[in-house]
N, C-alpha and C. Protein backbone atom coordinates (compact mmCIF):
# COMPACT_ATOMS: atom_id res chain seq x y z
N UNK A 1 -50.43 101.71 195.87
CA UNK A 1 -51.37 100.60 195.82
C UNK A 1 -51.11 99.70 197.02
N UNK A 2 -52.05 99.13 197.56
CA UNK A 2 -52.04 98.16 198.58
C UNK A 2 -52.81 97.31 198.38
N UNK A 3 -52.11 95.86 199.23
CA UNK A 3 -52.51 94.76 198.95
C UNK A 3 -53.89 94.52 199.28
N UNK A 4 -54.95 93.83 198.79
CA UNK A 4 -55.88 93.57 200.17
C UNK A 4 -56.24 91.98 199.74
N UNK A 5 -57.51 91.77 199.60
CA UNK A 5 -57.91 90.36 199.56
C UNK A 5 -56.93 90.11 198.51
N UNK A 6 -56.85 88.03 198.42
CA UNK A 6 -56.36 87.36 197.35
C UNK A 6 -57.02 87.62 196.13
N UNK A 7 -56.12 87.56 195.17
CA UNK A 7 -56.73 87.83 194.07
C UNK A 7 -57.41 86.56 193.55
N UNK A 8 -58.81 86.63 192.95
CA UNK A 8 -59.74 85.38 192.82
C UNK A 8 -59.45 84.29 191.43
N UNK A 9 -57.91 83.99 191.18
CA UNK A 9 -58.05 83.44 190.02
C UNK A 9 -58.92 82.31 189.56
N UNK A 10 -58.48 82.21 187.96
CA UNK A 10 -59.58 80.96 188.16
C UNK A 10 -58.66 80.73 187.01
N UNK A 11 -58.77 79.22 186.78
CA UNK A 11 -57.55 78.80 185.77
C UNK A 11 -58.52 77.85 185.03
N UNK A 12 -58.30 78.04 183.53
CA UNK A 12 -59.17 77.20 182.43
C UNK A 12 -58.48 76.02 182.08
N UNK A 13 -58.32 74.71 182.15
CA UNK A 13 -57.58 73.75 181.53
C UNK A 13 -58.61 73.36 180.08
N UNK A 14 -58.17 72.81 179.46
CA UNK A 14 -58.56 71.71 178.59
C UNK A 14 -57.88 70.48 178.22
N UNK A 15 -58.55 69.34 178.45
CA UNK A 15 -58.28 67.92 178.37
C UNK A 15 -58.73 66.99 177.50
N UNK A 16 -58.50 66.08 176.66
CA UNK A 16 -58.84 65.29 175.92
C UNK A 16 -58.84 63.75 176.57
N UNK A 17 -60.19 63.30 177.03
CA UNK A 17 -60.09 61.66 177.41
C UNK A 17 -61.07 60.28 177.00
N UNK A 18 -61.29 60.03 177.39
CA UNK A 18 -62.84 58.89 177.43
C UNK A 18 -63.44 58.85 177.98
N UNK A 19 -63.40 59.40 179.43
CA UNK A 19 -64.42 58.89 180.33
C UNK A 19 -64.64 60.10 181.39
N UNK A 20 -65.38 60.56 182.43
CA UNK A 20 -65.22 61.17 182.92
C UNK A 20 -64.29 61.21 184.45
N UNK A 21 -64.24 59.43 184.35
CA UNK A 21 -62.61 59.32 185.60
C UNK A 21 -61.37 59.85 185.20
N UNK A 22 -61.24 59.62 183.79
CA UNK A 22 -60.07 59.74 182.99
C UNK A 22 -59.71 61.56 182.92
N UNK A 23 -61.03 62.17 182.60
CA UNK A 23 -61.29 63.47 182.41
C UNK A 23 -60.51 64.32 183.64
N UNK A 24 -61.11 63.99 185.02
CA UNK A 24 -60.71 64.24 186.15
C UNK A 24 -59.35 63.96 186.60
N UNK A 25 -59.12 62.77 186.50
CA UNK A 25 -57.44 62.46 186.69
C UNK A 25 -56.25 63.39 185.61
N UNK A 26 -56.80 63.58 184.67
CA UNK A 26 -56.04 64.66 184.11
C UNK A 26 -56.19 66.13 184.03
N UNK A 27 -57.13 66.78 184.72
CA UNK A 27 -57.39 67.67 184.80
C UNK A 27 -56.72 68.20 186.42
N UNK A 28 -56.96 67.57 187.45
CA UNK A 28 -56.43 68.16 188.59
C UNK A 28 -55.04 68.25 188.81
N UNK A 29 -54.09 67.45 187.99
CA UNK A 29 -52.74 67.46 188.48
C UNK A 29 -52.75 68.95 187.70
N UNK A 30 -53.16 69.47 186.66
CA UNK A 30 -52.59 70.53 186.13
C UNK A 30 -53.22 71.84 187.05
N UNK A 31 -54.24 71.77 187.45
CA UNK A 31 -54.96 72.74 188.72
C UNK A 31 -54.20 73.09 189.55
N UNK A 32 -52.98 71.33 190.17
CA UNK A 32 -52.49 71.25 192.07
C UNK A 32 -51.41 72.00 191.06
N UNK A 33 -50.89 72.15 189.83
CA UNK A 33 -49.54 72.44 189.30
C UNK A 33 -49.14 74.14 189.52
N UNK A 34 -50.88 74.42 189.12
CA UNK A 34 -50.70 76.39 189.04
C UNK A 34 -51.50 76.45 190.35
N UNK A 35 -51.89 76.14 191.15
CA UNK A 35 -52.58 76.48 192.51
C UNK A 35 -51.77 75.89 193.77
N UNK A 36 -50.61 75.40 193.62
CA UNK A 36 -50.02 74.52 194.50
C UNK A 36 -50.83 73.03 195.04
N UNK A 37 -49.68 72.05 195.53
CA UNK A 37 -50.43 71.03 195.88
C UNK A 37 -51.02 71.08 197.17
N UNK A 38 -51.30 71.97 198.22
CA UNK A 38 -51.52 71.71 199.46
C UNK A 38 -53.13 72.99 199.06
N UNK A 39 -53.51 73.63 198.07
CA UNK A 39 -54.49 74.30 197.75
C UNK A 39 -55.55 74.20 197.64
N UNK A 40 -56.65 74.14 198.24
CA UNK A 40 -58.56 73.57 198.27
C UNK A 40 -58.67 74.04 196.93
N UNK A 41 -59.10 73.34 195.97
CA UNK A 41 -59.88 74.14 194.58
C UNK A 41 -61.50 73.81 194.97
N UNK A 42 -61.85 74.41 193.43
CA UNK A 42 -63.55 74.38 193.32
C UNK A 42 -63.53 74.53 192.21
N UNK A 43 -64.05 73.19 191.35
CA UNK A 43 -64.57 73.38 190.25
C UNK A 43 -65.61 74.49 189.95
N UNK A 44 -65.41 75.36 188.54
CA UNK A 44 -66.48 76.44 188.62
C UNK A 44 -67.65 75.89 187.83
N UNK A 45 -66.71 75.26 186.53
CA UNK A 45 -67.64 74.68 185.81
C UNK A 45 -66.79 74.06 185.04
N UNK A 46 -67.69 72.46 184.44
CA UNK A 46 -66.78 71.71 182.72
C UNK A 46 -67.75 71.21 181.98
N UNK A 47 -67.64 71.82 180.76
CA UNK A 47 -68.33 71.73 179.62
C UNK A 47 -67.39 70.60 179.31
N UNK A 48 -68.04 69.62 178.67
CA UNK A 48 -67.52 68.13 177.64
C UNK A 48 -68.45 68.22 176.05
N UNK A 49 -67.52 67.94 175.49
CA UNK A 49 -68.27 67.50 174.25
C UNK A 49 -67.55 66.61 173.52
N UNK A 50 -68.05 66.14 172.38
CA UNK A 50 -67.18 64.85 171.42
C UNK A 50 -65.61 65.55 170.91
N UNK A 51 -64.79 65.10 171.00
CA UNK A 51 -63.07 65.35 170.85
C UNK A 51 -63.54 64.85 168.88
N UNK A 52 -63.65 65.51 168.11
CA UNK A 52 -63.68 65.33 166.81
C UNK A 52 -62.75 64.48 165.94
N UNK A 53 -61.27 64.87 166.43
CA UNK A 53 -59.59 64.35 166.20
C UNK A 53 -59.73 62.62 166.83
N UNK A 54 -60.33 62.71 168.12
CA UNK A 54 -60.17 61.31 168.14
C UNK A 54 -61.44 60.31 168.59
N UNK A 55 -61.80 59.24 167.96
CA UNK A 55 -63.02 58.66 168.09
C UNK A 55 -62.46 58.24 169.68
N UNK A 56 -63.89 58.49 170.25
CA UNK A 56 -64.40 57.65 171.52
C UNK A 56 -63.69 58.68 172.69
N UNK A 57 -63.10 59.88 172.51
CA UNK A 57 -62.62 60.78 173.61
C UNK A 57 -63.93 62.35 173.19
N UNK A 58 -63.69 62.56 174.48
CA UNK A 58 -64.75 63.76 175.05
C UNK A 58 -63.37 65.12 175.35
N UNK A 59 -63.78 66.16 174.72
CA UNK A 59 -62.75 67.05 174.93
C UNK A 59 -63.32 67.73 175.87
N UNK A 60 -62.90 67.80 177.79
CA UNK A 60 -63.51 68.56 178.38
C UNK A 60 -62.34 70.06 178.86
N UNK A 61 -63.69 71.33 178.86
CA UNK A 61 -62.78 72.49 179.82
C UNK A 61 -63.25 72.62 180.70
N UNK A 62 -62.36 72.56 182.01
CA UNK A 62 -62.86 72.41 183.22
C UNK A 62 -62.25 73.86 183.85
N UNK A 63 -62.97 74.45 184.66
CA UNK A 63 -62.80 75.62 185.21
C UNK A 63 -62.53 75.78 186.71
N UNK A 64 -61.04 76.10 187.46
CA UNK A 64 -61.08 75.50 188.73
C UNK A 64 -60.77 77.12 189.10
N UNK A 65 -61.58 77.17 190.77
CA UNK A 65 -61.11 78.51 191.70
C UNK A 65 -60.70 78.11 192.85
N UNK A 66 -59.31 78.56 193.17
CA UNK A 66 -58.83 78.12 194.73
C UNK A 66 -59.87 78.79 195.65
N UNK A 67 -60.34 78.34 196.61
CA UNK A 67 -60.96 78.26 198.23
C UNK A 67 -59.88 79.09 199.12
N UNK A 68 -60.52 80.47 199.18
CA UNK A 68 -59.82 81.43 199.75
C UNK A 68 -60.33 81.50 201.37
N UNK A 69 -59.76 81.68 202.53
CA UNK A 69 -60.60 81.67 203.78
C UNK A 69 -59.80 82.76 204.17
């Protein structure tokens, strides 16, 4: 077997917050954590909906792919 292109991961988090600043600030440190910190991501996609467990938080999954060149 041989190497060729990077392999295209894509890493699923899920977050529990209030807001969608809040959403974001906790979602990328865990992205720079498994993609390294010096790594371009791209959100693929984040579904939000009402967090049931706690009033007034949005449980979002956000879907990130490192920027391969």
């Amino acid at each position: 077997m041989q190497k060729t292109d990077p392999f295209p991961f894509e890493l699923s988090v899920t977050v529990s917050e209030r807001n969608p600043a809040a959403i974001e600030a906790a979602a990328y440190p865990l992205a720079e954590r498994f993609f390294g910190a010096d790594a371009e991501v791209h959100v693929v996609s984040a579904k939000v909906h009402p967090d049931p467990d706690h009033v007034g938080h949005f449980t979002a999954t956000i879907v990130f792919r490192q920027v391969t060149t």
